[in-house]
Protein backbone atom coordinates (compact mmCIF):
# COMPACT_ATOMS: atom_id res chain seq x y z
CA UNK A 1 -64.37 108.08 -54.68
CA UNK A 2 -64.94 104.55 -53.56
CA UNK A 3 -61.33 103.09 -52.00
CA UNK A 4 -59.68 106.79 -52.37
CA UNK A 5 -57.43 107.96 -49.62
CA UNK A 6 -55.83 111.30 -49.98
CA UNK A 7 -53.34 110.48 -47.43
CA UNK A 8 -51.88 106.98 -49.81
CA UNK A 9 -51.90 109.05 -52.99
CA UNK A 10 -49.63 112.05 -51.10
CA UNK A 11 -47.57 108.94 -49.70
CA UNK A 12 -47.04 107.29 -53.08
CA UNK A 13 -46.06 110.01 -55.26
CA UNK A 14 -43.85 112.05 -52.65
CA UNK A 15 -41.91 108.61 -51.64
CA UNK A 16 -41.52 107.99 -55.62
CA UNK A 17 -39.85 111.43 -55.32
CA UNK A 18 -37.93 111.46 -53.17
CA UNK A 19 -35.93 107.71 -54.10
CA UNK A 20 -35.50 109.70 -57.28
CA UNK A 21 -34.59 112.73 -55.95
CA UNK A 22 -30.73 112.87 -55.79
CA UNK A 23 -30.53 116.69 -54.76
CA UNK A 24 -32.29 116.13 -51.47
CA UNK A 25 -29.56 117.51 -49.21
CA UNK A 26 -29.54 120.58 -52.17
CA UNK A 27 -33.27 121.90 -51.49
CA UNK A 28 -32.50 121.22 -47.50
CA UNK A 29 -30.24 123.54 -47.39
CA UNK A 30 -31.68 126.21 -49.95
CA UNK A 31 -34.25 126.23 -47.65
CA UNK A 32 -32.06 126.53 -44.60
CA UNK A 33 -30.08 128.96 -46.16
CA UNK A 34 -33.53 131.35 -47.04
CA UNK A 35 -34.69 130.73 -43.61
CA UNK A 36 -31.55 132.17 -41.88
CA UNK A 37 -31.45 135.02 -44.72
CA UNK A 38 -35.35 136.23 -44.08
CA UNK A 39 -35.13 135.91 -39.95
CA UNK A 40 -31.88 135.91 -38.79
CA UNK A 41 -29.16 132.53 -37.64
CA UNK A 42 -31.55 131.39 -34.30
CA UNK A 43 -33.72 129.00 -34.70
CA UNK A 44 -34.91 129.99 -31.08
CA UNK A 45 -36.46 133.03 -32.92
CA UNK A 46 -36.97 131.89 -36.35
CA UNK A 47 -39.87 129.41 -36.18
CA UNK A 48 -39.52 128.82 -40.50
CA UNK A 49 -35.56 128.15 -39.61
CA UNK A 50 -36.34 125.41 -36.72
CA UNK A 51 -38.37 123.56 -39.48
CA UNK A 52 -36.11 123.41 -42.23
CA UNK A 53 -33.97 122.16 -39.25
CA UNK A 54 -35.94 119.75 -38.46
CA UNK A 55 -36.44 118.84 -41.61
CA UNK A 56 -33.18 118.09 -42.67
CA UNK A 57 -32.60 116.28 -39.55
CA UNK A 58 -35.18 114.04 -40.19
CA UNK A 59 -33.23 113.07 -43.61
CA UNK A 60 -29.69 112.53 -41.52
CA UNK A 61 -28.16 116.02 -42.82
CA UNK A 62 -24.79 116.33 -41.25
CA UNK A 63 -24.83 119.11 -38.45
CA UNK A 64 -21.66 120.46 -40.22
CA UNK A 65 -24.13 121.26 -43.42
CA UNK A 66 -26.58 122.49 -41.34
CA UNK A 67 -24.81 125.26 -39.82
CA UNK A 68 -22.84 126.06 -43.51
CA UNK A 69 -26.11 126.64 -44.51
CA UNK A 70 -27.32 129.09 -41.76
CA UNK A 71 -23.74 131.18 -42.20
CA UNK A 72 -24.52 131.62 -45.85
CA UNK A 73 -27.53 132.67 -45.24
CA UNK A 74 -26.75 135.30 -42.42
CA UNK A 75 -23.74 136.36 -44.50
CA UNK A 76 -21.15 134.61 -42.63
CA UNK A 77 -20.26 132.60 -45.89
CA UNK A 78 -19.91 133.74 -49.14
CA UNK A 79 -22.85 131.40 -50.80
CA UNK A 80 -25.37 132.01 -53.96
CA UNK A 81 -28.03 134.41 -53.38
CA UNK A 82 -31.39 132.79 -53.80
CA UNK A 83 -34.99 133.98 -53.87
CA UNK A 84 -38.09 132.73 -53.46
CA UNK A 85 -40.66 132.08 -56.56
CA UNK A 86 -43.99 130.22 -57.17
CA UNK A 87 -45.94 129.06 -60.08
CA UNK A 88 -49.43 128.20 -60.67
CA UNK A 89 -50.72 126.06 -63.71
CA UNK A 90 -52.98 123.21 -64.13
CA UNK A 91 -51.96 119.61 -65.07
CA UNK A 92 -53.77 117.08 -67.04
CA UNK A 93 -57.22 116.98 -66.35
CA UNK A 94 -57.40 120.47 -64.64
CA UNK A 95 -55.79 119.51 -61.56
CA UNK A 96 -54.14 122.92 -59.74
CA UNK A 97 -50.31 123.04 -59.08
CA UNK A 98 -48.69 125.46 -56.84
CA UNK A 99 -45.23 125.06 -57.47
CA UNK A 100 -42.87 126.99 -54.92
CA UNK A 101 -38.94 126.82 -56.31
CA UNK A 102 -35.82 128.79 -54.25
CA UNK A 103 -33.69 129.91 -57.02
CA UNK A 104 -30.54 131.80 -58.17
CA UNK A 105 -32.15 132.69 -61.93
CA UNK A 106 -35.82 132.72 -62.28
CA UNK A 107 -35.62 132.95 -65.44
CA UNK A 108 -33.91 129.59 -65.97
CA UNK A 109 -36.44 128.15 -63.51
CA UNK A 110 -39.56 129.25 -65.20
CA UNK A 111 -38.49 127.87 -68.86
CA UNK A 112 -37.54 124.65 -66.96
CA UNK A 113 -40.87 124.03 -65.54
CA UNK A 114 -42.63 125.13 -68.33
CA UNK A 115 -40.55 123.03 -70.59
CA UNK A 116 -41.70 119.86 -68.04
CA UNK A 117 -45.46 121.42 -67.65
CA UNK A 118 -45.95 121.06 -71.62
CA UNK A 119 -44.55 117.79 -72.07
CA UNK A 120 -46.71 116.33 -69.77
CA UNK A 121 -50.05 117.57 -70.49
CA UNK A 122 -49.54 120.65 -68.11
CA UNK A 123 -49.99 124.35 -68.33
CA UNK A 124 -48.56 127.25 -66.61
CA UNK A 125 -51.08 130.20 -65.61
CA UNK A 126 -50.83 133.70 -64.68
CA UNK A 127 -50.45 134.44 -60.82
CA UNK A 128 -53.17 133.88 -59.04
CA UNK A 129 -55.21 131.56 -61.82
CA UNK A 130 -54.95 128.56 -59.01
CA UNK A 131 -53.63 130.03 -55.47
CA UNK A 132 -57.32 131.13 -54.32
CA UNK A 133 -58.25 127.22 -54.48
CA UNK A 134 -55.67 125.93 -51.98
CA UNK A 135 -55.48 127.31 -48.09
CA UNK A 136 -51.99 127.92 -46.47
CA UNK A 137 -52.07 125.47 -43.27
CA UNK A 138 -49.96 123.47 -40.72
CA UNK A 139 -50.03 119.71 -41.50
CA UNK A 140 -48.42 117.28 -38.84
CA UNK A 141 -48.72 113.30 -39.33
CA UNK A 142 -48.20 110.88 -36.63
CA UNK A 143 -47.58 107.08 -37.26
CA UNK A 144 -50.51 105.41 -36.02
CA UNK A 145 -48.87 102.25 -35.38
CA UNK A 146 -46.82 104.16 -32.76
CA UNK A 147 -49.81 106.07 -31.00
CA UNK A 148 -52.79 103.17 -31.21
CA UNK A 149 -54.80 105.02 -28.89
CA UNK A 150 -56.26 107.38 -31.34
CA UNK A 151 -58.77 109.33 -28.79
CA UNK A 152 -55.99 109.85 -26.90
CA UNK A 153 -54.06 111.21 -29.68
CA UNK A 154 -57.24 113.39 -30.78
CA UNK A 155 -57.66 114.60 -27.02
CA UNK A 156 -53.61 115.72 -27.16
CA UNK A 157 -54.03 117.06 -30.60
CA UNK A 158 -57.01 119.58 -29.93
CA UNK A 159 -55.53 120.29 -26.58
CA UNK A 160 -52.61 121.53 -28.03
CA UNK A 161 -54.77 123.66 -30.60
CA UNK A 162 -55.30 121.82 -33.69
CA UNK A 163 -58.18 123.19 -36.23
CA UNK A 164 -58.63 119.13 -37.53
CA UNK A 165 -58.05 115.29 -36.83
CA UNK A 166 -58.32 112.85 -38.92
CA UNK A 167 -57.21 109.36 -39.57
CA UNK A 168 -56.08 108.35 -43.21
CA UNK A 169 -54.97 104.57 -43.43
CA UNK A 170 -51.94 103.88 -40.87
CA UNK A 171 -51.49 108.14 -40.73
CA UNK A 172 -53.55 110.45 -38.18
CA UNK A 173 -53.33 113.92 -39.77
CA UNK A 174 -53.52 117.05 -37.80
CA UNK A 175 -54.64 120.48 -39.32
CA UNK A 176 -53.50 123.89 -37.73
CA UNK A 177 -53.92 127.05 -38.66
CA UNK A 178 -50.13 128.39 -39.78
CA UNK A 179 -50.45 131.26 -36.60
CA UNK A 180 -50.23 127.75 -34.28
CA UNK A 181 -48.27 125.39 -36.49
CA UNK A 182 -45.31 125.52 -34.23
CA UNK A 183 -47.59 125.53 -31.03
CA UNK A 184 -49.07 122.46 -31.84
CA UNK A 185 -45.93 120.97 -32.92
CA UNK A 186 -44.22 121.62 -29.92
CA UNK A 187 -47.01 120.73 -27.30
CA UNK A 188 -47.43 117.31 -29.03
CA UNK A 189 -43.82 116.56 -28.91
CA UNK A 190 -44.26 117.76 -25.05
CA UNK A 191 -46.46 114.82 -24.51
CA UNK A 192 -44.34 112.52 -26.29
CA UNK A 193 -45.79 112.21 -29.68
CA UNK A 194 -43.11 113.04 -32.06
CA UNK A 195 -44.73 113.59 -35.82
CA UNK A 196 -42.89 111.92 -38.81
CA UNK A 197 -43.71 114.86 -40.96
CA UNK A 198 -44.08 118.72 -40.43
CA UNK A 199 -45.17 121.46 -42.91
CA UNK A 200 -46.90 124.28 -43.68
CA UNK A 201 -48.71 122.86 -46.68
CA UNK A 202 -50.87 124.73 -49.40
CA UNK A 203 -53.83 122.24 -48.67
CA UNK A 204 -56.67 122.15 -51.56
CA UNK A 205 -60.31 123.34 -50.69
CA UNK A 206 -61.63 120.87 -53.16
CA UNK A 207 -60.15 118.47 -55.37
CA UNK A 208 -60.42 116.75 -58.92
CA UNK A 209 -60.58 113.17 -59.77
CA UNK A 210 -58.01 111.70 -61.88
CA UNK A 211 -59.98 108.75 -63.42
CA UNK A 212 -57.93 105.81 -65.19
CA UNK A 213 -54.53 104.16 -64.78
CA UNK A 214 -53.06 106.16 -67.67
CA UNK A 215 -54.32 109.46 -66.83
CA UNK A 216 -52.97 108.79 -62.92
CA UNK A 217 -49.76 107.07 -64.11
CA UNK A 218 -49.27 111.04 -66.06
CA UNK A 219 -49.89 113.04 -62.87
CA UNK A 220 -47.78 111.45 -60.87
CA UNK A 221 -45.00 111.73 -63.39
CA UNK A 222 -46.18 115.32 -63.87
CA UNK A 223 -45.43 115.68 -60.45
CA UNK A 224 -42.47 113.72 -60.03
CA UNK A 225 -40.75 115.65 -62.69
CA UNK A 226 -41.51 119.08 -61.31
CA UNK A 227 -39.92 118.08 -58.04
CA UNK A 228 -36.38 116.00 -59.59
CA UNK A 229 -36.14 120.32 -60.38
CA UNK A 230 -32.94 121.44 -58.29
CA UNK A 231 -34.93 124.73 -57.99
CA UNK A 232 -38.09 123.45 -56.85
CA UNK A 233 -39.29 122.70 -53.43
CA UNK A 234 -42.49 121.71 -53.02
CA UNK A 235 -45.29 120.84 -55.34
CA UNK A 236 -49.22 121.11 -54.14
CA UNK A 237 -51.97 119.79 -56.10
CA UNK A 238 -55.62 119.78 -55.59
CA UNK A 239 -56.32 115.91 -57.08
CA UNK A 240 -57.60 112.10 -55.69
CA UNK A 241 -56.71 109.35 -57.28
CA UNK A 242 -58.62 105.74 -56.79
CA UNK A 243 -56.51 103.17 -55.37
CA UNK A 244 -57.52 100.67 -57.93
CA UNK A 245 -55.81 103.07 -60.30
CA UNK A 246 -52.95 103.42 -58.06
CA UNK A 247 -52.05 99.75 -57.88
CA UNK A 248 -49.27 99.20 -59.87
CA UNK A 249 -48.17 102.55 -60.46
């Protein structure tokens, strides 16, 4: 689509999120606390823990949180026992949503994001209706304003691994294959260039156009609603929208 970045559209609708989002610190350290339950209290060892880490790092969490977290989640602390869930559905339009959630009562978690699914436009679907169209990988982003030398940043990025490079707007965005995430991670910071976002992402093999400020102005919604969930963590979709549409969203 002519003026479509993938990179501005992820940017827009996950910083609209997250002002909203006033149970940050909450998913942090659900996260945290799942991390440390699945592979143990070292982060040394636990390459999902050191992210969530990292992650909540990134967003100031107090180091006293941090490690409340990790005792829950070893059993150290008495603390709620969560599990891990995801959802597929479509939204308006067919777009494909995975919707991972950590939660203490699925059963309150489904009816929530159905209840939010239905009122705008979306679906849920039986497991596996969407997952096969999305592809589990590492995604690191780099400011490019930081790191203007963007061969050199490609050279350090394949180097250290990396399956893809690319450059969306002010944002290179480096692909791995989840078996390297941390690899790559770590040998980029080794050279100095420290990323300004880490995941393993569900990334979509192809995607749908959402044409028309109304119909984009109800996905992003869609998807901002999904995520102001306490229970859920991330939501992936498989859709572009123009940036003419995206103006004064």
């Amino acid at each position: 689509m002519a003026g479509h970045s993938k990179w501005k559209n992820i940017k827009h609708y996950k910083a609209a999120t997250d002002a909203k989002r006033g149970a940050l610190f909450t998913k942090l350290i659900r996260e945290i606390t799942m991390a440390a339950k699945l592979g143990g209290g070292d982060p040394g060892s636990n390459a999902r823990l050191r992210l969530a880490i990292d992650a909540a790092r990134s967003k100031s969490m107090p180091k006293d949180n941090i490690d409340r977290a990790i005792k829950k989640g070893t059993g150290g602390m008495d603390g709620v026992d969560y599990v891990e869930v995801m959802y597929e559905g479509y939204g308006p339009g067919g777009v494909a949503l995975i919707i991972d959630a950590l939660t203490d009562n699925p059963t309150r978690t489904v009816a929530d994001v159905r209840h939010r699914m239905s009122r705008l436009g979306g679906n849920l679907g039986t497991p596996g209706s969407v997952a096969f169209m999305f592809e589990k990988k590492g995604q690191i982003q780099i400011d490019a304003a930081q790191y203007p030398d963007e061969d050199a940043t490609l050279e350090a990025a394949l180097d250290a691994g990396a399956e893809d490079f690319r450059r969306e707007d002010d944002v290179y965005v480096v692909t791995t294959d989840p078996a390297t995430f941390h690899t790559v991670k770590s040998a980029l910071e080794a050279r100095k260039i420290v990323p300004t976002e880490a995941e393993l992402a569900m990334v979509p093999m192809n995607t749908v156009a959402v044409e028309g400020r109304d119909a984009a102005e109800t996905m992003l919604k869609l998807i901002e609603s999904l995520e102001e969930l306490d229970d859920v963590q991330k939501v992936w979709a498989n859709f572009e929208i123009d940036d003419a549409d995206l103006a004064d969203l």
